[in-house]
PDB file of N, CA and C in Angstrom:
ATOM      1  N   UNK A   1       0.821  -1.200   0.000  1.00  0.00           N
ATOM      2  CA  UNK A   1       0.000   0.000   0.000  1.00  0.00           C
ATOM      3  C   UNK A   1       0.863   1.261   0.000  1.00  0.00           C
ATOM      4  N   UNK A   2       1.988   1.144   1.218  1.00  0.00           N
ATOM      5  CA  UNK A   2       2.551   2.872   1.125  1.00  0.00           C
ATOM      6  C   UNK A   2       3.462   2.389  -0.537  1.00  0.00           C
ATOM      7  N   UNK A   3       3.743   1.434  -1.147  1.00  0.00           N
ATOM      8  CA  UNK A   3       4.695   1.342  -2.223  1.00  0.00           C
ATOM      9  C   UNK A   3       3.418   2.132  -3.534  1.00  0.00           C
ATOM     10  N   UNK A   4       2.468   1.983  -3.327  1.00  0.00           N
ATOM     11  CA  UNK A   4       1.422   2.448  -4.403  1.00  0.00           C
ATOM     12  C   UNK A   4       1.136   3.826  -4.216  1.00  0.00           C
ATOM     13  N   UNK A   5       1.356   4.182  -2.851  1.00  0.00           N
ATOM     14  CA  UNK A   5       1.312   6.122  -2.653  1.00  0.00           C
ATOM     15  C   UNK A   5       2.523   6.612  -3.202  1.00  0.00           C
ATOM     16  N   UNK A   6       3.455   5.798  -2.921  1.00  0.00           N
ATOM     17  CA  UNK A   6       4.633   6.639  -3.046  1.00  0.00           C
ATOM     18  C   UNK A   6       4.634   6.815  -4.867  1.00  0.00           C
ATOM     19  N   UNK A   7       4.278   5.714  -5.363  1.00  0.00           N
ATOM     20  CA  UNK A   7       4.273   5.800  -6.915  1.00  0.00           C
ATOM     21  C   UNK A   7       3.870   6.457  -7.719  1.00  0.00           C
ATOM     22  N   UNK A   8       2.309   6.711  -6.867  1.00  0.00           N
ATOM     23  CA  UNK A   8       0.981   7.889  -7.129  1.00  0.00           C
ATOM     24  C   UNK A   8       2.164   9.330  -6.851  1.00  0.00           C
ATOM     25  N   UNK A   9       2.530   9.233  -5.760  1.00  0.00           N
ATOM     26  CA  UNK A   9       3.077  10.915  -5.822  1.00  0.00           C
ATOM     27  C   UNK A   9       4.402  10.993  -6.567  1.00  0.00           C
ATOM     28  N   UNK A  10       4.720   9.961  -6.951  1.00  0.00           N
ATOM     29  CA  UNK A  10       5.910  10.725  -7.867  1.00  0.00           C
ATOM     30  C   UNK A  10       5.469  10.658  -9.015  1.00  0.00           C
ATOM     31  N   UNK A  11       4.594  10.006  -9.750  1.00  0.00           N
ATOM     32  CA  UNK A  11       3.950  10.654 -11.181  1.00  0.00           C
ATOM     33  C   UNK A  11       3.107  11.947 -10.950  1.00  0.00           C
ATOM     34  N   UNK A  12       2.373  12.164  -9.889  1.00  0.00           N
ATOM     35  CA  UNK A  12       2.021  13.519  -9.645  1.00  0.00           C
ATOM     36  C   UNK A  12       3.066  14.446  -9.965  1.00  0.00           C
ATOM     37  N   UNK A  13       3.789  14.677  -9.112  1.00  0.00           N
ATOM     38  CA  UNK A  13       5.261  15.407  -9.053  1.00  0.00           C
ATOM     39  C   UNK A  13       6.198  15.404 -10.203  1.00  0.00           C
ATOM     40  N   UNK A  14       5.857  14.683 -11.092  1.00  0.00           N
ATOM     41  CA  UNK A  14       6.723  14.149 -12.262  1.00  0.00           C
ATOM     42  C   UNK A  14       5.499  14.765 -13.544  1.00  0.00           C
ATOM     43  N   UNK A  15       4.404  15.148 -13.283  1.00  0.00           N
ATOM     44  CA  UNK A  15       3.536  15.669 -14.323  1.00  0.00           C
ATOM     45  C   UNK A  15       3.366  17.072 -13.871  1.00  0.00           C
ATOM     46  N   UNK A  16       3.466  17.450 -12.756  1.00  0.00           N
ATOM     47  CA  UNK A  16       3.260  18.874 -12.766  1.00  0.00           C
ATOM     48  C   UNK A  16       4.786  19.422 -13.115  1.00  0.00           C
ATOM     49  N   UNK A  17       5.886  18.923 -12.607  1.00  0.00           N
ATOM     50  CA  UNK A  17       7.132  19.241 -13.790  1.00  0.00           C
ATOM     51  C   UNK A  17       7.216  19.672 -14.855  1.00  0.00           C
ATOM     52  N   UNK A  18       6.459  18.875 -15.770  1.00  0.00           N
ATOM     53  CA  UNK A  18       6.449  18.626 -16.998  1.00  0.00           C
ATOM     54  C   UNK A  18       5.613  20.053 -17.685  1.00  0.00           C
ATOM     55  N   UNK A  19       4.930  20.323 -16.952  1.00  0.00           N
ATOM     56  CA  UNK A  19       4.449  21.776 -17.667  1.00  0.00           C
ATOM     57  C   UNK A  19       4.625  23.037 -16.876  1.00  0.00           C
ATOM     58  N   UNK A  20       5.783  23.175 -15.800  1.00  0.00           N
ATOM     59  CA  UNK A  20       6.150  23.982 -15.967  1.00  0.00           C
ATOM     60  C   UNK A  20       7.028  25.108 -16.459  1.00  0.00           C
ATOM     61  N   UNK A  21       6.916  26.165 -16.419  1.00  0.00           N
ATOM     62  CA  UNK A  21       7.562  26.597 -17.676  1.00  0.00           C
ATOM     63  C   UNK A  21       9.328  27.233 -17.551  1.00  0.00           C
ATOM     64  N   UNK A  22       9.784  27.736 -18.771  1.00  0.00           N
ATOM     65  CA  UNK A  22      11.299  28.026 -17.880  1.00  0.00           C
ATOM     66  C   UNK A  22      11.474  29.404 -17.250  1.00  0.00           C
ATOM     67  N   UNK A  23      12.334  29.757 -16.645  1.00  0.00           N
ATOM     68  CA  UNK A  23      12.750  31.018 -16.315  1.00  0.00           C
ATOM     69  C   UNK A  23      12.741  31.941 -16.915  1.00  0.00           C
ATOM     70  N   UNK A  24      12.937  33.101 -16.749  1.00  0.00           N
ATOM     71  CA  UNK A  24      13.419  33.909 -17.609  1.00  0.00           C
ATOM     72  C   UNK A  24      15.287  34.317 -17.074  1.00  0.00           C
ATOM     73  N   UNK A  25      15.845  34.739 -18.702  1.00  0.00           N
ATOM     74  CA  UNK A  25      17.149  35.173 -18.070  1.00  0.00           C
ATOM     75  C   UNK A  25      17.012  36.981 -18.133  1.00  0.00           C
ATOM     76  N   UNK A  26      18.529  37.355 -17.231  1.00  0.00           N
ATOM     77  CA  UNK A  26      18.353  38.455 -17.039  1.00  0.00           C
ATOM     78  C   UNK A  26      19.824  38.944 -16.566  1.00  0.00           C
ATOM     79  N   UNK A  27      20.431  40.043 -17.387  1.00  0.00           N
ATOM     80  CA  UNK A  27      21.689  40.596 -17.408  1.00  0.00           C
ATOM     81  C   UNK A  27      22.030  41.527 -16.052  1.00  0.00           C
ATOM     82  N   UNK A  28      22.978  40.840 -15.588  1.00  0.00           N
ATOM     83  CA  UNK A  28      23.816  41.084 -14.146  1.00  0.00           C
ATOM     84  C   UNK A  28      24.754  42.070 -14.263  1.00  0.00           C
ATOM     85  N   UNK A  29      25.378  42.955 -13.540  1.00  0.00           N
ATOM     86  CA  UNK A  29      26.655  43.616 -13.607  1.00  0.00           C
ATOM     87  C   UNK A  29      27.011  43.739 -12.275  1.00  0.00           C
ATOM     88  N   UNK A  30      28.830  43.296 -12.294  1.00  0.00           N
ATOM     89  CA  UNK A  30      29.185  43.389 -10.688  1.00  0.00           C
ATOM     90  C   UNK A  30      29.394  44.365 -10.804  1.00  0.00           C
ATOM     91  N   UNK A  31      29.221  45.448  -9.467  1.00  0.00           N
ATOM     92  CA  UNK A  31      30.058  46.243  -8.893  1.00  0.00           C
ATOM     93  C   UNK A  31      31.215  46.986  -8.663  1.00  0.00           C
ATOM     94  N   UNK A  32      31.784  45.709  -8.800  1.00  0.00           N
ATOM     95  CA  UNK A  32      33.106  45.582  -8.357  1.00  0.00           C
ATOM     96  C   UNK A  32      34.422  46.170 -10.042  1.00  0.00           C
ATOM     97  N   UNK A  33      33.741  45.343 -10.774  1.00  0.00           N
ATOM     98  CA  UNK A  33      34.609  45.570 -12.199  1.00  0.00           C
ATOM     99  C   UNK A  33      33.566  45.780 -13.291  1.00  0.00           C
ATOM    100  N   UNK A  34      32.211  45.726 -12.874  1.00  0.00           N
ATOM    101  CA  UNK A  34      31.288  46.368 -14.210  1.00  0.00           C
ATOM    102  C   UNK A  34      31.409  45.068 -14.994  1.00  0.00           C
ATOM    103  N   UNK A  35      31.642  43.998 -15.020  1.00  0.00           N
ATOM    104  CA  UNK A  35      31.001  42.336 -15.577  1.00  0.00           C
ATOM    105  C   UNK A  35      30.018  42.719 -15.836  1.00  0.00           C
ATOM    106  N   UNK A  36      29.151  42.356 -16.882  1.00  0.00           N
ATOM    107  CA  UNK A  36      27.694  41.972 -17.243  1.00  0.00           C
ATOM    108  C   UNK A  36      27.943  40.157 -17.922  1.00  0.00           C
ATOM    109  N   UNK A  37      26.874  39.328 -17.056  1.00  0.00           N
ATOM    110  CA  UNK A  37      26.520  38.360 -17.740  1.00  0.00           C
ATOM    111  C   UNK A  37      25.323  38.080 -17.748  1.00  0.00           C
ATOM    112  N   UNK A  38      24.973  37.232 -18.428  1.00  0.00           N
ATOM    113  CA  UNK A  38      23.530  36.561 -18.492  1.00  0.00           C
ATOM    114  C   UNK A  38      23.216  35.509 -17.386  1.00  0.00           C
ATOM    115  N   UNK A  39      22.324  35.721 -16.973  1.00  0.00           N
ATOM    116  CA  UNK A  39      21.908  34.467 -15.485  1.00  0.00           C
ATOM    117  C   UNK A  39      20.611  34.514 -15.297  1.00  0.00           C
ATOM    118  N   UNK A  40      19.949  33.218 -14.853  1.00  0.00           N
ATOM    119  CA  UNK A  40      19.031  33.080 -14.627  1.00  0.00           C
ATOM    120  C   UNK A  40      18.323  33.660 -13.036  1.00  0.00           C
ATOM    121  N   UNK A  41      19.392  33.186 -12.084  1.00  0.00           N
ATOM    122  CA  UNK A  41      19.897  33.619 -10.811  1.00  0.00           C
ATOM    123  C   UNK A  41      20.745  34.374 -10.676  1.00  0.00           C
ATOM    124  N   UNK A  42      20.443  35.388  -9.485  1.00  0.00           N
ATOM    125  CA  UNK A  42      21.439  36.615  -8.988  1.00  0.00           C
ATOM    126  C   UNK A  42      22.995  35.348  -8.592  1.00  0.00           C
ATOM    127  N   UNK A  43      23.985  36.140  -9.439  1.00  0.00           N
ATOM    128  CA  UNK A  43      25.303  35.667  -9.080  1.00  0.00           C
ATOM    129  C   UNK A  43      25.088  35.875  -7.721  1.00  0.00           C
ATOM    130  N   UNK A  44      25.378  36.664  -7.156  1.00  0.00           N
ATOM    131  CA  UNK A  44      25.640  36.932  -5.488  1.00  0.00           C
ATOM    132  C   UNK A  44      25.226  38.276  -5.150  1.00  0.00           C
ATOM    133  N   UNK A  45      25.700  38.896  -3.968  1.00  0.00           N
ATOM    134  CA  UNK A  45      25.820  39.977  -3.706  1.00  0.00           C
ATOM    135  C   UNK A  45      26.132  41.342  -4.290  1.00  0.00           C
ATOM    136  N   UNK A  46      27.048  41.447  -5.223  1.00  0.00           N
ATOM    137  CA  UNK A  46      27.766  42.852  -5.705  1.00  0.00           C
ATOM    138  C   UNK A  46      27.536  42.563  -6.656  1.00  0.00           C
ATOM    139  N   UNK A  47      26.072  41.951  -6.888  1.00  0.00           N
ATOM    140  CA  UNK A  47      25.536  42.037  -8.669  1.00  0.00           C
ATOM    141  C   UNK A  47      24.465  42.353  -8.525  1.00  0.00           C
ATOM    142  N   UNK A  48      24.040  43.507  -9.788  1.00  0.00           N
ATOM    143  CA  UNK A  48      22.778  44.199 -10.104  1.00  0.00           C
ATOM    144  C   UNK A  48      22.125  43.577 -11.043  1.00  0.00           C
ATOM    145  N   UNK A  49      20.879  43.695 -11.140  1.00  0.00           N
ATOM    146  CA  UNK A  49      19.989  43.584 -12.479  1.00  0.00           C
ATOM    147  C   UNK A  49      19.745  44.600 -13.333  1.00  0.00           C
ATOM    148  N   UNK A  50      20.514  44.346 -14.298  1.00  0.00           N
ATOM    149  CA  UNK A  50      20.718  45.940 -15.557  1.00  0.00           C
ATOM    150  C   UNK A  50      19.148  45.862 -16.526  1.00  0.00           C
ATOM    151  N   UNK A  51      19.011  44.513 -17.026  1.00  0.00           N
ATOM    152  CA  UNK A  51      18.204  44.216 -18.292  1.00  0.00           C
ATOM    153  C   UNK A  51      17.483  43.148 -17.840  1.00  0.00           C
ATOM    154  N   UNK A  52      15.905  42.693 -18.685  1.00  0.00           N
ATOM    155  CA  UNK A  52      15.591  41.632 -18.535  1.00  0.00           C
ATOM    156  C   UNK A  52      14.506  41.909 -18.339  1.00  0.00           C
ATOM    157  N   UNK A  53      13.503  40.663 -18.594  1.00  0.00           N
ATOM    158  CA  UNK A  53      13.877  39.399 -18.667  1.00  0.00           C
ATOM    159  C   UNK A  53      14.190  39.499 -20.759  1.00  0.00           C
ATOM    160  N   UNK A  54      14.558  37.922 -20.433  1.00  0.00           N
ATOM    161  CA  UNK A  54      15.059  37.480 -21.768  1.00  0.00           C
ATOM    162  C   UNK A  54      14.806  36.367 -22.200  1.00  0.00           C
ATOM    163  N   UNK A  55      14.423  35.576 -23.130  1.00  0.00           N
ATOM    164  CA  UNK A  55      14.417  34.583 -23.487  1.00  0.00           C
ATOM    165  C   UNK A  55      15.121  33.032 -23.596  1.00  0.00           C
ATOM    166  N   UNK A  56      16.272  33.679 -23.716  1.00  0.00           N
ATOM    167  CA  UNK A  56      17.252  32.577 -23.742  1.00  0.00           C
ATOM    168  C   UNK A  56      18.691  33.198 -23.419  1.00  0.00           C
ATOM    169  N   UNK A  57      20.022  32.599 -23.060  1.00  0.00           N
ATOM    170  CA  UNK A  57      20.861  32.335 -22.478  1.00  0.00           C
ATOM    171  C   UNK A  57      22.003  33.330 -23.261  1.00  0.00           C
ATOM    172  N   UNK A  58      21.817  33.763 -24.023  1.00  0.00           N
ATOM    173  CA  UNK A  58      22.900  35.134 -24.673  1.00  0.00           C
ATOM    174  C   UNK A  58      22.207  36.293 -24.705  1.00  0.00           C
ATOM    175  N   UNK A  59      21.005  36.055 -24.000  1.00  0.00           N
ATOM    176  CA  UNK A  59      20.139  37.510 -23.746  1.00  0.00           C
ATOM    177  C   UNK A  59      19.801  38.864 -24.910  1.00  0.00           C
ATOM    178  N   UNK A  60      19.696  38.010 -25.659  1.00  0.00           N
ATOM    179  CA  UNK A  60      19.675  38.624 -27.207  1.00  0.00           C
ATOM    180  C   UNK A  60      17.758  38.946 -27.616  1.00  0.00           C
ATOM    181  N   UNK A  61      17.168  37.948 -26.921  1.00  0.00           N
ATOM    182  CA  UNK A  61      15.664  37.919 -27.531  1.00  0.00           C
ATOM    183  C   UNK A  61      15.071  38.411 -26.141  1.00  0.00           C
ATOM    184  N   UNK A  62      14.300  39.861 -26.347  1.00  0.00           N
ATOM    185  CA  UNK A  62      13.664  39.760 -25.361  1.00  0.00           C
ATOM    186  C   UNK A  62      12.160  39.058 -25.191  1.00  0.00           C
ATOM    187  N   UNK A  63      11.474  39.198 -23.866  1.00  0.00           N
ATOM    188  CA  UNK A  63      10.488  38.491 -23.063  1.00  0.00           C
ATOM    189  C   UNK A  63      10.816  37.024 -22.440  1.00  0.00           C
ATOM    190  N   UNK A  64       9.604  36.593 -21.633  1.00  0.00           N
ATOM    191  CA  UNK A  64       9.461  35.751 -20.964  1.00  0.00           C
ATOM    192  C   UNK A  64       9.181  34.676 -21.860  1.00  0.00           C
ATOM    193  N   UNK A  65       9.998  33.543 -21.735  1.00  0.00           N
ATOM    194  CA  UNK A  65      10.003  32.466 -22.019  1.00  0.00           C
ATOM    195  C   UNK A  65       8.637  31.254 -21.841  1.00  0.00           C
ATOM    196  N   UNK A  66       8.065  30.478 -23.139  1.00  0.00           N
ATOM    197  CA  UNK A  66       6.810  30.136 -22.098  1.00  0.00           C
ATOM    198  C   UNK A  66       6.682  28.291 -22.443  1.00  0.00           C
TER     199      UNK A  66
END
Protein backbone atom coordinates (compact mmCIF):
# COMPACT_ATOMS: atom_id res chain seq x y z
CA UNK A 1 0.00 0.00 0.00
CA UNK A 2 2.55 2.87 1.13
CA UNK A 3 4.70 1.34 -2.22
CA UNK A 4 1.42 2.45 -4.40
CA UNK A 5 1.31 6.12 -2.65
CA UNK A 6 4.63 6.64 -3.05
CA UNK A 7 4.27 5.80 -6.92
CA UNK A 8 0.98 7.89 -7.13
CA UNK A 9 3.08 10.91 -5.82
CA UNK A 10 5.91 10.72 -7.87
CA UNK A 11 3.95 10.65 -11.18
CA UNK A 12 2.02 13.52 -9.64
CA UNK A 13 5.26 15.41 -9.05
CA UNK A 14 6.72 14.15 -12.26
CA UNK A 15 3.54 15.67 -14.32
CA UNK A 16 3.26 18.87 -12.77
CA UNK A 17 7.13 19.24 -13.79
CA UNK A 18 6.45 18.63 -17.00
CA UNK A 19 4.45 21.78 -17.67
CA UNK A 20 6.15 23.98 -15.97
CA UNK A 21 7.56 26.60 -17.68
CA UNK A 22 11.30 28.03 -17.88
CA UNK A 23 12.75 31.02 -16.31
CA UNK A 24 13.42 33.91 -17.61
CA UNK A 25 17.15 35.17 -18.07
CA UNK A 26 18.35 38.46 -17.04
CA UNK A 27 21.69 40.60 -17.41
CA UNK A 28 23.82 41.08 -14.15
CA UNK A 29 26.66 43.62 -13.61
CA UNK A 30 29.19 43.39 -10.69
CA UNK A 31 30.06 46.24 -8.89
CA UNK A 32 33.11 45.58 -8.36
CA UNK A 33 34.61 45.57 -12.20
CA UNK A 34 31.29 46.37 -14.21
CA UNK A 35 31.00 42.34 -15.58
CA UNK A 36 27.69 41.97 -17.24
CA UNK A 37 26.52 38.36 -17.74
CA UNK A 38 23.53 36.56 -18.49
CA UNK A 39 21.91 34.47 -15.49
CA UNK A 40 19.03 33.08 -14.63
CA UNK A 41 19.90 33.62 -10.81
CA UNK A 42 21.44 36.62 -8.99
CA UNK A 43 25.30 35.67 -9.08
CA UNK A 44 25.64 36.93 -5.49
CA UNK A 45 25.82 39.98 -3.71
CA UNK A 46 27.77 42.85 -5.70
CA UNK A 47 25.54 42.04 -8.67
CA UNK A 48 22.78 44.20 -10.10
CA UNK A 49 19.99 43.58 -12.48
CA UNK A 50 20.72 45.94 -15.56
CA UNK A 51 18.20 44.22 -18.29
CA UNK A 52 15.59 41.63 -18.53
CA UNK A 53 13.88 39.40 -18.67
CA UNK A 54 15.06 37.48 -21.77
CA UNK A 55 14.42 34.58 -23.49
CA UNK A 56 17.25 32.58 -23.74
CA UNK A 57 20.86 32.34 -22.48
CA UNK A 58 22.90 35.13 -24.67
CA UNK A 59 20.14 37.51 -23.75
CA UNK A 60 19.68 38.62 -27.21
CA UNK A 61 15.66 37.92 -27.53
CA UNK A 62 13.66 39.76 -25.36
CA UNK A 63 10.49 38.49 -23.06
CA UNK A 64 9.46 35.75 -20.96
CA UNK A 65 10.00 32.47 -22.02
CA UNK A 66 6.81 30.14 -22.10
Amino acid sequence: MKRKIAVLVLLTLTCFAAFASAAPWFKWKNLADRTIICSQLPPGESWVKVQGPFMESQCKKPGNPQ
